[in-house]
N, C-alpha and C. Protein backbone atom coordinates (compact mmCIF):
# COMPACT_ATOMS: atom_id res chain seq x y z
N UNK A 1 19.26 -24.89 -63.39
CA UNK A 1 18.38 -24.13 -64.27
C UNK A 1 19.08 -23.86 -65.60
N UNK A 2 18.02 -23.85 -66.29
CA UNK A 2 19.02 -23.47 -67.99
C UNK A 2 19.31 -22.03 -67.97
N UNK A 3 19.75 -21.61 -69.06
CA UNK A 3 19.87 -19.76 -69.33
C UNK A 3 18.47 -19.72 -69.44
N UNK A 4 17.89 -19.78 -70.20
CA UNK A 4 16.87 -19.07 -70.61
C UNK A 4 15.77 -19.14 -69.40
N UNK A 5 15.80 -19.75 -68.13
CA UNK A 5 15.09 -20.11 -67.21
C UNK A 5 15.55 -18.80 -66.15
N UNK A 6 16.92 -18.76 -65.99
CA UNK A 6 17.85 -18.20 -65.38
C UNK A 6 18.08 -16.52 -65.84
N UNK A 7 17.72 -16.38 -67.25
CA UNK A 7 17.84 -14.62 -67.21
C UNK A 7 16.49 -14.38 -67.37
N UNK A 8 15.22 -14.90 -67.41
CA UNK A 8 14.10 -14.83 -66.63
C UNK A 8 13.84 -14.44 -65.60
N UNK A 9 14.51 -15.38 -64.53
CA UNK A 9 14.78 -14.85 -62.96
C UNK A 9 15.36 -13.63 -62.83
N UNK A 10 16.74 -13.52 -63.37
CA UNK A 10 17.76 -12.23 -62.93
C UNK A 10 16.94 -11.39 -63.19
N UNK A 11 16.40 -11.20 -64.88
CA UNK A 11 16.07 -9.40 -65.08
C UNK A 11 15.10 -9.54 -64.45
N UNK A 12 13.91 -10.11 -63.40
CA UNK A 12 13.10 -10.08 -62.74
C UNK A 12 13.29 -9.40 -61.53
N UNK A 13 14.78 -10.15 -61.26
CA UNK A 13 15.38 -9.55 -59.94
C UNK A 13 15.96 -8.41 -59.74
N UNK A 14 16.25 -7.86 -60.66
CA UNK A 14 16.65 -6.57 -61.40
C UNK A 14 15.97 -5.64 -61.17
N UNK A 15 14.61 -5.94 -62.24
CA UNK A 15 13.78 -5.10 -62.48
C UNK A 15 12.94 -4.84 -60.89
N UNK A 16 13.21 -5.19 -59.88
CA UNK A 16 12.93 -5.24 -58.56
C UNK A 16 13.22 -4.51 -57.99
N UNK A 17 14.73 -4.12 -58.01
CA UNK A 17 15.52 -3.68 -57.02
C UNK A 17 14.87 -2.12 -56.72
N UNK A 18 15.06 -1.49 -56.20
CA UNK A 18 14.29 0.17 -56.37
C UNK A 18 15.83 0.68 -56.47
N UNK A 19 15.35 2.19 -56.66
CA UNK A 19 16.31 3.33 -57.10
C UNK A 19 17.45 2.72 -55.64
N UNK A 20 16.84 3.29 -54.43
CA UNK A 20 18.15 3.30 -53.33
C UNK A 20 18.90 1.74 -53.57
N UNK A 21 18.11 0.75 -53.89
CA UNK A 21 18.79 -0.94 -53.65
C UNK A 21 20.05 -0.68 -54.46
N UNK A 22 19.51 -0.14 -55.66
CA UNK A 22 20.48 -0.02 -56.90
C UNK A 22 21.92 0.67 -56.87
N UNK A 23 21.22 1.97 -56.38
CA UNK A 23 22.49 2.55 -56.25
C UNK A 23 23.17 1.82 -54.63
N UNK A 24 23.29 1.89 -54.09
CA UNK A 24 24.00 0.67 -52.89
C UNK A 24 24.56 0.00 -53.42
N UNK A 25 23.52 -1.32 -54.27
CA UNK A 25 24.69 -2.24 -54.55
C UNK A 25 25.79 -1.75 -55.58
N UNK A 26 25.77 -0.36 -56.24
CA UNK A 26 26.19 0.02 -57.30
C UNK A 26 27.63 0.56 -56.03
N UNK A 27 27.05 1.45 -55.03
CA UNK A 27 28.54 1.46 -54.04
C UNK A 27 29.01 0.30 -53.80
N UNK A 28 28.55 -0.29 -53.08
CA UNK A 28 29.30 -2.00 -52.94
C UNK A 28 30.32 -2.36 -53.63
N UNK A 29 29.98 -2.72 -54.61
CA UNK A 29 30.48 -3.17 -55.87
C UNK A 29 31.85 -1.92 -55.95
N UNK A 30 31.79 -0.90 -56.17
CA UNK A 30 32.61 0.08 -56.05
C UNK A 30 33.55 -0.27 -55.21
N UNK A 31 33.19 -0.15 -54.14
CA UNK A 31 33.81 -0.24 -53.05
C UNK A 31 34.40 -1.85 -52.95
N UNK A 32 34.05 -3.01 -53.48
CA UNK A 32 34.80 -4.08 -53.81
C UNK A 32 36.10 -3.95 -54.87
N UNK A 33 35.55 -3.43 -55.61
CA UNK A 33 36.37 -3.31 -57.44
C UNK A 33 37.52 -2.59 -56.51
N UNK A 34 37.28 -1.41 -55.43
CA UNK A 34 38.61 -0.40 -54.94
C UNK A 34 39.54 -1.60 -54.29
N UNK A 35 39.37 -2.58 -53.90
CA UNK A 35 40.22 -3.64 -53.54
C UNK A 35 40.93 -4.49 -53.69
N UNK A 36 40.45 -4.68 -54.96
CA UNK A 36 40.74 -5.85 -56.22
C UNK A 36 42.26 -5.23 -56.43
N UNK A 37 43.17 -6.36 -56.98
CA UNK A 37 44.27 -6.23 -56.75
C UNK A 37 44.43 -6.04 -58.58
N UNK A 38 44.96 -5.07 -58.69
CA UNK A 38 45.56 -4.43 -59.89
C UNK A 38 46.69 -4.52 -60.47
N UNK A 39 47.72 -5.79 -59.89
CA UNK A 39 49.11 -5.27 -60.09
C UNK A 39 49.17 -6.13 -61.60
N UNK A 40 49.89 -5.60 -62.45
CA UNK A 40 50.12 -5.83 -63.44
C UNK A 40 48.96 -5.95 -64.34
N UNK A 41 48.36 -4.90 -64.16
CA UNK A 41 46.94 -4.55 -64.94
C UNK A 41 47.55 -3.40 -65.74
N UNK A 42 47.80 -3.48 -66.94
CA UNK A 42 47.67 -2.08 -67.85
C UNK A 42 47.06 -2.09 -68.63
N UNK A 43 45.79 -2.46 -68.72
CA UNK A 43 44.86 -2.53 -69.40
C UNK A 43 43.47 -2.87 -69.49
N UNK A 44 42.66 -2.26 -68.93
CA UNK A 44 41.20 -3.50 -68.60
C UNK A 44 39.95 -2.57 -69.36
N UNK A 45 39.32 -3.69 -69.68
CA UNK A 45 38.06 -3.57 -70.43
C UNK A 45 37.01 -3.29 -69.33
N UNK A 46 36.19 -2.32 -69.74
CA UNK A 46 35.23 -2.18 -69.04
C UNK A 46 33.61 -2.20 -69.46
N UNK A 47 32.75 -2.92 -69.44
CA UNK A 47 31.23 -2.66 -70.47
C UNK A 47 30.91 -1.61 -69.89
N UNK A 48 29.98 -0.96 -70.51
CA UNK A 48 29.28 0.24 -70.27
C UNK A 48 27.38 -0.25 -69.97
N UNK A 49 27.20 0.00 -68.80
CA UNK A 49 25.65 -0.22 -68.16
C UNK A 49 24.47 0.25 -69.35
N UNK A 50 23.58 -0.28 -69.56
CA UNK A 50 22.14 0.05 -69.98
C UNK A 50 21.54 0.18 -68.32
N UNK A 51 21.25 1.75 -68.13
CA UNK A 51 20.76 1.95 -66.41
C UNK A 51 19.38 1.67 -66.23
N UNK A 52 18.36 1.80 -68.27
CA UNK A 52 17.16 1.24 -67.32
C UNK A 52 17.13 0.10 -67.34
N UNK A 53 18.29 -1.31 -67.71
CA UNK A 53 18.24 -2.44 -67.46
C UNK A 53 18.70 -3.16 -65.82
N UNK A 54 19.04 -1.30 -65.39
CA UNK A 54 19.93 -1.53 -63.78
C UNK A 54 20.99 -2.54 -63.95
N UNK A 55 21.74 -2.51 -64.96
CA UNK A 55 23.04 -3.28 -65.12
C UNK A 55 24.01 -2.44 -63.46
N UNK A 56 24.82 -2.88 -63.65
CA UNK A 56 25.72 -2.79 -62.42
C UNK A 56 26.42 -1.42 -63.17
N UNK A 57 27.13 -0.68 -62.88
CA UNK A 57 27.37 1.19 -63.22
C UNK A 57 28.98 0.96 -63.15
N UNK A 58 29.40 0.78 -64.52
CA UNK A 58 30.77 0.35 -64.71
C UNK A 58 31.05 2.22 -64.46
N UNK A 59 30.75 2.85 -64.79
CA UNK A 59 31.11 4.31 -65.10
C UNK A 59 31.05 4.98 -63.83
N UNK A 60 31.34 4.36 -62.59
CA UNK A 60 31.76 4.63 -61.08
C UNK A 60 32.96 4.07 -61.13
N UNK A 61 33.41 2.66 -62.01
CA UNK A 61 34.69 2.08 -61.77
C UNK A 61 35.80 2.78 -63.01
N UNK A 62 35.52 3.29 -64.04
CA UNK A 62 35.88 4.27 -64.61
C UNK A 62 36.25 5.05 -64.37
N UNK A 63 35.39 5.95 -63.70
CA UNK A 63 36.07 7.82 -62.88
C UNK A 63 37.16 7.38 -62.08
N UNK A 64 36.90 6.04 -61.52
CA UNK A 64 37.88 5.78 -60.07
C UNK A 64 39.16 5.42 -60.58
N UNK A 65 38.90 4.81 -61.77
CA UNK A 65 40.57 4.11 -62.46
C UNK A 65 40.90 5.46 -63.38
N UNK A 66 40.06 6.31 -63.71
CA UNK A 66 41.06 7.72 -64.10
C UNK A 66 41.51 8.14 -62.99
N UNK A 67 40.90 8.69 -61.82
CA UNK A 67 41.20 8.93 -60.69
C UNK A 67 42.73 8.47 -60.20
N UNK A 68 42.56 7.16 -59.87
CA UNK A 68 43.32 6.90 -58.79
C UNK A 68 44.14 6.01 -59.62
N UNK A 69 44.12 5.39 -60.55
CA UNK A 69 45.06 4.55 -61.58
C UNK A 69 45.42 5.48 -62.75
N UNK A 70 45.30 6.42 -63.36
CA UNK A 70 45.54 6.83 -64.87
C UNK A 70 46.53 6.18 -65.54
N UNK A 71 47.43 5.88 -65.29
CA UNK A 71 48.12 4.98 -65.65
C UNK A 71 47.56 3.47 -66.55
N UNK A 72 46.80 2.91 -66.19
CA UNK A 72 45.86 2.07 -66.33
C UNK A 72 45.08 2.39 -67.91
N UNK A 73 45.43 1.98 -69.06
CA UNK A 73 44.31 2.11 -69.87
C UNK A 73 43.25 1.63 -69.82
N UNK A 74 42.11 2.02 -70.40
CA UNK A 74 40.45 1.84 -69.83
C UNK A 74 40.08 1.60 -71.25
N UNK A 75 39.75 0.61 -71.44
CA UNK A 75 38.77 0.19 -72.99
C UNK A 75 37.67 -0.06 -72.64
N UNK A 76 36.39 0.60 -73.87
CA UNK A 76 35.19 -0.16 -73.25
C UNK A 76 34.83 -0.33 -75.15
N UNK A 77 33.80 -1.04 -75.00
CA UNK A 77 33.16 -1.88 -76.35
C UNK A 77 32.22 -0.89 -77.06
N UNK A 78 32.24 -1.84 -78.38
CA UNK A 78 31.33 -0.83 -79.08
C UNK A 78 30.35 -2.42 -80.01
N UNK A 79 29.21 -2.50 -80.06
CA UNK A 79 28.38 -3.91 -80.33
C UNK A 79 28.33 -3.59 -81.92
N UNK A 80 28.98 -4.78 -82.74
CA UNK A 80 28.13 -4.56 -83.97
C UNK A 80 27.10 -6.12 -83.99
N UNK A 81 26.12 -5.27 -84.11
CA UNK A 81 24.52 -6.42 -83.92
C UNK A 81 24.22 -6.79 -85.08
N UNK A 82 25.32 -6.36 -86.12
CA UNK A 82 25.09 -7.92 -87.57
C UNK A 82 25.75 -8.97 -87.55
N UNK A 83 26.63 -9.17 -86.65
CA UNK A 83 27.71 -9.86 -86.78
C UNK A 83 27.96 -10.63 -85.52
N UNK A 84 27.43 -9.66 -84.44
CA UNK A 84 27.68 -10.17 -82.90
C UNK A 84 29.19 -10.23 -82.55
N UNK A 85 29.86 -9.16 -83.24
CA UNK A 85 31.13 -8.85 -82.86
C UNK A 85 31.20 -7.33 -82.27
N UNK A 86 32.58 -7.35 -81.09
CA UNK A 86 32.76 -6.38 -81.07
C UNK A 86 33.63 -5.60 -81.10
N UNK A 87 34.14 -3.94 -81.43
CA UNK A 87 35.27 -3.42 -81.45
C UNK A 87 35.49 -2.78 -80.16
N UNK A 88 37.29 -2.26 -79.98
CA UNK A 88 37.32 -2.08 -78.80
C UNK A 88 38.17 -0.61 -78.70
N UNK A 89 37.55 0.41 -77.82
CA UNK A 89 37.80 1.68 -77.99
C UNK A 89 38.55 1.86 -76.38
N UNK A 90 39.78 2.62 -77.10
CA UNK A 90 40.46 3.37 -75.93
C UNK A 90 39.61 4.50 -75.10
N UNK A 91 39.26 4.52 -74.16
CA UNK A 91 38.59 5.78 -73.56
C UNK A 91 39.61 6.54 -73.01
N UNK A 92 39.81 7.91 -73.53
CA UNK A 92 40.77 9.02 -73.49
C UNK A 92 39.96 9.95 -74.15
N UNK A 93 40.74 11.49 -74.03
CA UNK A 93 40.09 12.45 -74.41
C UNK A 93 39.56 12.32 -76.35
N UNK A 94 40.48 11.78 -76.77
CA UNK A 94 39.72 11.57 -78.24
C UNK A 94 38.25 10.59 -78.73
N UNK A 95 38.13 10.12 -77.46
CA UNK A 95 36.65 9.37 -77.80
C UNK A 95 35.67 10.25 -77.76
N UNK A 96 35.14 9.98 -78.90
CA UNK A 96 33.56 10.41 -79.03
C UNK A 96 32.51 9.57 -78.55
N UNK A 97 31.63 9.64 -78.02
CA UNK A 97 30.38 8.87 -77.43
C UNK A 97 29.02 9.31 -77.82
N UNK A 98 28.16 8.27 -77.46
CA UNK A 98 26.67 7.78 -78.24
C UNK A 98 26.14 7.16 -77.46
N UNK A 99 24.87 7.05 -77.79
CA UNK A 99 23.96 6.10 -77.27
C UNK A 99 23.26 5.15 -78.04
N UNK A 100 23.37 3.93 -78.57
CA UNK A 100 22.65 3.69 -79.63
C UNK A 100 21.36 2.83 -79.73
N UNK A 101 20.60 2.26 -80.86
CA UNK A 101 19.28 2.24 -80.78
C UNK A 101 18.68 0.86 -79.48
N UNK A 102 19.40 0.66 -78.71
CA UNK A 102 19.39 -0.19 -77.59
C UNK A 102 19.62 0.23 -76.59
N UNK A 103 19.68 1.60 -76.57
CA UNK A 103 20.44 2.25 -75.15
C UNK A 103 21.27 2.09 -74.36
N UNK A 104 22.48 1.90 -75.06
CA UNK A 104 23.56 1.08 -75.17
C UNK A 104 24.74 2.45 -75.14
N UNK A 105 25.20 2.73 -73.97
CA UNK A 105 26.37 3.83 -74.41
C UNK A 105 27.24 2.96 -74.71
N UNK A 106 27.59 4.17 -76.21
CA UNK A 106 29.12 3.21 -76.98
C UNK A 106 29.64 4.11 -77.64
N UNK A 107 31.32 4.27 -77.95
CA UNK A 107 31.89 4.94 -78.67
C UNK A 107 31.04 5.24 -80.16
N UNK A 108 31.55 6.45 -80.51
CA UNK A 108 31.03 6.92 -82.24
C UNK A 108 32.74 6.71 -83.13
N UNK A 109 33.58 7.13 -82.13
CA UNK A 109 34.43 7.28 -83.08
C UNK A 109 35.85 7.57 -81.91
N UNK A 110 37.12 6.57 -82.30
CA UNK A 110 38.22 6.80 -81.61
C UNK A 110 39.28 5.91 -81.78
N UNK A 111 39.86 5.88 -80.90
CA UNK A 111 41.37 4.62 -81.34
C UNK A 111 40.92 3.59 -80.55
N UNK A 112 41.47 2.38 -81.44
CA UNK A 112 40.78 0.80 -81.56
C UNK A 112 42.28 0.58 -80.80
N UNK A 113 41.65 -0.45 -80.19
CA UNK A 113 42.78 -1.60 -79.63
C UNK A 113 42.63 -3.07 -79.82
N UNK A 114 43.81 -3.97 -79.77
CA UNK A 114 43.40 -5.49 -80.26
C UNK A 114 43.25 -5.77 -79.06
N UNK A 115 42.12 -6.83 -78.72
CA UNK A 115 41.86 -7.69 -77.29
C UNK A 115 43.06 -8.35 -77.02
N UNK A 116 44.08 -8.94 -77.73
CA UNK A 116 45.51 -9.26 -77.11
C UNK A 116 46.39 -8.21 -76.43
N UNK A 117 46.08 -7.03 -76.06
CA UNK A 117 46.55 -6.72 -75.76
C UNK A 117 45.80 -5.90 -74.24
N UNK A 118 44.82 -6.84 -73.58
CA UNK A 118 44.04 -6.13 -72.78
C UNK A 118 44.30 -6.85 -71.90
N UNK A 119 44.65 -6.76 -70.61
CA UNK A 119 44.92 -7.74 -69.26
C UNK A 119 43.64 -8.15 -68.50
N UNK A 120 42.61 -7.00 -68.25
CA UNK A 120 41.88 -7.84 -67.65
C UNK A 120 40.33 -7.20 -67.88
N UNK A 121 39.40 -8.03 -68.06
CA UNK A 121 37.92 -7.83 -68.67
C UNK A 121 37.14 -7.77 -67.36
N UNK A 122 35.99 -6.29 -67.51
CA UNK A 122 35.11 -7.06 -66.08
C UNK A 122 34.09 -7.57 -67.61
N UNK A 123 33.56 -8.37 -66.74
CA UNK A 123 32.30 -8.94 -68.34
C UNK A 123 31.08 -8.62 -67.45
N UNK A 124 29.89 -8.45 -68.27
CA UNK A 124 28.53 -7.95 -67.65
C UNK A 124 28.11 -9.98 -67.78
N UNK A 125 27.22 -9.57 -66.56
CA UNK A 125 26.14 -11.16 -66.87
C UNK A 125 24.99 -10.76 -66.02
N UNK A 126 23.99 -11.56 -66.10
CA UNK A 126 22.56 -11.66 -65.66
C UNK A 126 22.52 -13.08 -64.61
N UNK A 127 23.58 -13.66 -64.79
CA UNK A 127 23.98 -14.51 -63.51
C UNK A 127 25.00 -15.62 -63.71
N UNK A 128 25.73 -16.33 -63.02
CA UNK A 128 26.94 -16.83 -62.67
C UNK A 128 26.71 -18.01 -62.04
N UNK A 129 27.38 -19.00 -62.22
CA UNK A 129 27.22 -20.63 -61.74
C UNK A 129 28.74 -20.83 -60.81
N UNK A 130 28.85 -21.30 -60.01
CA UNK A 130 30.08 -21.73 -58.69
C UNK A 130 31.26 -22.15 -59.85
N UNK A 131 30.92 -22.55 -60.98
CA UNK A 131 32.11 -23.03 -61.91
C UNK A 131 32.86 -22.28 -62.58
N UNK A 132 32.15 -20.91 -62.74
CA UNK A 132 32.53 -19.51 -63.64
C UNK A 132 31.75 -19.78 -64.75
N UNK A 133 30.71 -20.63 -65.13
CA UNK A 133 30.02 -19.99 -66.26
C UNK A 133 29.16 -18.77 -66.31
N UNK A 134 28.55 -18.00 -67.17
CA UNK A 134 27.66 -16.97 -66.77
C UNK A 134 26.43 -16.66 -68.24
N UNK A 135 25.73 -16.34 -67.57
CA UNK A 135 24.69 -16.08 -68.67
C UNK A 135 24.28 -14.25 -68.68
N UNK A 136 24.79 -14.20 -69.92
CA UNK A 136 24.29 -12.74 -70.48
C UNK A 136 22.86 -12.60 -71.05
N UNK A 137 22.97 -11.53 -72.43
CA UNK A 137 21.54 -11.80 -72.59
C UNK A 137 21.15 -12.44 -73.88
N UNK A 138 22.75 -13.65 -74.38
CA UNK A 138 21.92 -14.73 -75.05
C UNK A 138 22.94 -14.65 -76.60
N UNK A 139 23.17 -13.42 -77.13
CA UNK A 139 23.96 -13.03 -77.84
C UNK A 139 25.38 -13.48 -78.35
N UNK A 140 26.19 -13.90 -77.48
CA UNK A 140 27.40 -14.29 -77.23
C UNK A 140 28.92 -13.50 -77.69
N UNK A 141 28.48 -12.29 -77.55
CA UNK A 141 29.15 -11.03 -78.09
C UNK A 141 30.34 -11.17 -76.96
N UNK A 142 30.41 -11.33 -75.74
CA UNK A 142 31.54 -11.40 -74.98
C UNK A 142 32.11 -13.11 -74.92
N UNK A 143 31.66 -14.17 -75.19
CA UNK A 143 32.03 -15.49 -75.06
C UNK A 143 33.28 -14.95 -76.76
N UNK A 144 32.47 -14.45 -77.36
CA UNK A 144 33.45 -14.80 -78.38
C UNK A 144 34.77 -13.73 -78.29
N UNK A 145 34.42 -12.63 -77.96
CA UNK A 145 35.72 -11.73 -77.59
C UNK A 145 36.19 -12.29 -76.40
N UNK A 146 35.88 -13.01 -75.00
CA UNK A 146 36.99 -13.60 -74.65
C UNK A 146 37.57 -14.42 -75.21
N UNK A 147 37.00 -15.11 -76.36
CA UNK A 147 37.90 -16.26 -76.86
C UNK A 147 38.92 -15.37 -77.63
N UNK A 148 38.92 -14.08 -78.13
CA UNK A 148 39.89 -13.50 -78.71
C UNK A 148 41.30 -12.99 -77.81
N UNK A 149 40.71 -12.89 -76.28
CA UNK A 149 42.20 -12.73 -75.38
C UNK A 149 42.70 -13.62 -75.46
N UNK A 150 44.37 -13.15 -74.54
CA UNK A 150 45.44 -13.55 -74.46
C UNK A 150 44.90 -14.17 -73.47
N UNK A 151 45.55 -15.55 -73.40
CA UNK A 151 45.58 -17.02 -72.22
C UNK A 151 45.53 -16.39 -70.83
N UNK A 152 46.16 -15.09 -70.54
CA UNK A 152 46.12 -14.99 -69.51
C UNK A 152 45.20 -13.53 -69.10
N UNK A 153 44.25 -13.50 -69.18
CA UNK A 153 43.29 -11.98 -69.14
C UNK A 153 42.42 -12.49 -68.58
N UNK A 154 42.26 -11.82 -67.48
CA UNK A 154 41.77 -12.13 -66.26
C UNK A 154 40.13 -11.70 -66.13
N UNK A 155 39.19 -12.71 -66.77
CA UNK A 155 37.75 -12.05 -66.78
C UNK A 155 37.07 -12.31 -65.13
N UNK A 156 36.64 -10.47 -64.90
CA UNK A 156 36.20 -10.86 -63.99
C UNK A 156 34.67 -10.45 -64.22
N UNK A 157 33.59 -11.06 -62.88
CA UNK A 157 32.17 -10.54 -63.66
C UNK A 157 31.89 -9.60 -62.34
N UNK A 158 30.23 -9.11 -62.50
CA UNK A 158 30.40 -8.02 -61.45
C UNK A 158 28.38 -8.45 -61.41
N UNK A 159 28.42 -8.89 -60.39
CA UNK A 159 26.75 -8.74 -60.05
C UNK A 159 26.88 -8.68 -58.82
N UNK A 160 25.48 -8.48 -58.70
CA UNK A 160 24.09 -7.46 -57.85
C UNK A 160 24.16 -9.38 -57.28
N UNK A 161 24.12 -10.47 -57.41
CA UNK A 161 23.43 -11.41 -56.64
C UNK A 161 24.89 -12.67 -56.68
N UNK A 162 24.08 -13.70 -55.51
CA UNK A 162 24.94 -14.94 -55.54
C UNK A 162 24.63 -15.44 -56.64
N UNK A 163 26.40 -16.67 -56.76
CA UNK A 163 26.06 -17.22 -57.93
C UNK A 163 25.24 -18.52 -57.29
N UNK A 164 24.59 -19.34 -58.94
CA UNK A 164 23.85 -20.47 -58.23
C UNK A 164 24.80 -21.39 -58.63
N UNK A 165 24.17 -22.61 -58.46
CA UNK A 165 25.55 -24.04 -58.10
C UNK A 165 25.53 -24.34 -59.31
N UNK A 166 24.54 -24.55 -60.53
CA UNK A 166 25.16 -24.60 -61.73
C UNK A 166 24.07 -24.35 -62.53
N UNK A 167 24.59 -23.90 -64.00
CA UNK A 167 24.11 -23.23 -64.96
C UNK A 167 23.79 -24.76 -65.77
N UNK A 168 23.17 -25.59 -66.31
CA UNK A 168 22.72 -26.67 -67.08
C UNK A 168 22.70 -27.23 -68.21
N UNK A 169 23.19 -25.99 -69.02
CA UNK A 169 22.75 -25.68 -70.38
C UNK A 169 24.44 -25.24 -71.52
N UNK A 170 25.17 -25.56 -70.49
CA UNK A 170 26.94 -24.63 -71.10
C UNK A 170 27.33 -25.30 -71.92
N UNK A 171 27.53 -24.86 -73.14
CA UNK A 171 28.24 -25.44 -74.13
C UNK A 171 29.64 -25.20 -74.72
N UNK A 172 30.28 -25.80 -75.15
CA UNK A 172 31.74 -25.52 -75.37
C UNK A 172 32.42 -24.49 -75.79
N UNK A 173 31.16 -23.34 -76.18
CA UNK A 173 31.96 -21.99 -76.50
C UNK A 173 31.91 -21.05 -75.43
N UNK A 174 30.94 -21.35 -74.68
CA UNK A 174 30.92 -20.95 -73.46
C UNK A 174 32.53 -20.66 -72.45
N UNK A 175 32.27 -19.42 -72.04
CA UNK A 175 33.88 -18.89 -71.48
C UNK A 175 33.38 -18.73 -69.84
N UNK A 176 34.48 -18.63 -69.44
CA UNK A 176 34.16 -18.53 -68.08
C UNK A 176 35.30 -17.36 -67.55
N UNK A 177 34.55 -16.86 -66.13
CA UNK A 177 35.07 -15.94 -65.74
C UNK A 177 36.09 -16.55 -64.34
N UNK A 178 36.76 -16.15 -63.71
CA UNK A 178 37.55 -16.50 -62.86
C UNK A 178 37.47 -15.94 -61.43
N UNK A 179 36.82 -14.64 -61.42
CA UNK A 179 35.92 -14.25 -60.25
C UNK A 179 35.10 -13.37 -60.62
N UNK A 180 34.16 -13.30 -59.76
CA UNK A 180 33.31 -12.45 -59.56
C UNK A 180 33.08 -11.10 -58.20
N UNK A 181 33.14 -9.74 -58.68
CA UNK A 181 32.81 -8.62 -57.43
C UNK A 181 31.42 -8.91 -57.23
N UNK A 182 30.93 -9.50 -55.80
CA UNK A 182 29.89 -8.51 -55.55
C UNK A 182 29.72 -7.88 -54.50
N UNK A 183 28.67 -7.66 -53.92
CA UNK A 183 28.49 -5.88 -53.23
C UNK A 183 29.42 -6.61 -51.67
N UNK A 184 28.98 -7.54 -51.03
CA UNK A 184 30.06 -8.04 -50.20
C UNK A 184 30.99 -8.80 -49.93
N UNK A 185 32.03 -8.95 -51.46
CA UNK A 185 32.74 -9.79 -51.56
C UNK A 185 33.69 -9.76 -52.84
N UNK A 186 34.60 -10.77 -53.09
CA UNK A 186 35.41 -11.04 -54.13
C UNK A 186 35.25 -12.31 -54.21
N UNK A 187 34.46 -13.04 -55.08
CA UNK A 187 34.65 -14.27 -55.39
C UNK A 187 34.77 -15.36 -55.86
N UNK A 188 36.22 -16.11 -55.56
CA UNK A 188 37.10 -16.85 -56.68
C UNK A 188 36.39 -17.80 -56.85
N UNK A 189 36.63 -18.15 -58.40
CA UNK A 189 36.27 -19.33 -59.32
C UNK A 189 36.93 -20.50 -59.70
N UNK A 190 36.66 -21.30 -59.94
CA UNK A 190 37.70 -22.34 -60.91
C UNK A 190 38.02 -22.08 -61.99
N UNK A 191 37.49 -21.34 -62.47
CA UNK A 191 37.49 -20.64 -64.32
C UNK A 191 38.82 -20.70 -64.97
């Protein structure tokens, strides 16, 4: 299936799920990410959910890595939609937060970090191919900030469904992720 065939399906499948499906797979997923092996992680990016898009609820894996990692710096993004770039904010007590005209929680104002210096990305997608490609929602706001990490930053993705056997449509800027959490599993890629 192409993308555009393919995030047709997902936000369909999405927009499906009911309140209890959601939050479940939103534990799942939790409860996967608590497993995932962290060592030599000081640093990971995290997106921040649009909840009425029922994105997957990075801000359960957040509390848990203040929680139980603090150690661990926590970056999450901020979209600039003229450019399709994005900046990247330390989350600590000096961040300020927003919601902006997409319903999009994102920093207002705080300390920036360079993506070379981030170990490991979860990336949002709308679905995932057996090869590690993935389709977002079309933009390419994360294909191009992974192309800004370091060789070795470990993108992982995080969905609600299996991946399918292949995406049709991938073109060379296209990035790939190396695994994927979902609600019963960890699972590795070729990426």
């Amino acid at each position: 299936m192409t993308k555009v065939e393919l995030r047709k399906v997902f936000i369909a499948k999405r927009n499906q799920l009911s309140q209890a499906d959601y939050d479940r797979l939103n534990h799942d997923l939790l409860e996967q990410f608590k497993q995932f092996n962290l060592a030599g992680v000081n640093c990971i990016h995290l997106f921040l959910p649009i909840h009425t898009r029922k994105e997957p609820d990075t801000f359960l894996m957040l509390n848990w890595l203040l929680a139980m990692h603090p150690h661990i710096q926590r970056i999450i993004p901020k979209a600039n939609f003229a450019d399709s770039t994005m900046q990247h904010y330390i989350y600590d007590e000096q961040l300020q937060m927003g919601i902006n005209a997409f319903g999009i929680p994102e920093p207002i104002d705080g300390n920036t970090i360079d993506p070379q210096e981030i170990d490991m990305v979860l990336v949002p997608l709308l679905a995932f191919d057996r090869q590690g490609y993935r389709v977002g929602y079309g933009k390419g706001f994360y294909d191009r900030f992974m192309a800004q990490c370091k060789q070795d930053t470990r993108f992982v993705g995080l969905s609600f469904f299996e991946p399918v056997d292949v995406i049709s449509d991938v073109n060379p800027f296209d990035q790939k992720i190396q695994e994927c959490i979902l609600p019963d599993r960890i699972c590795k890629l070729p990426g």
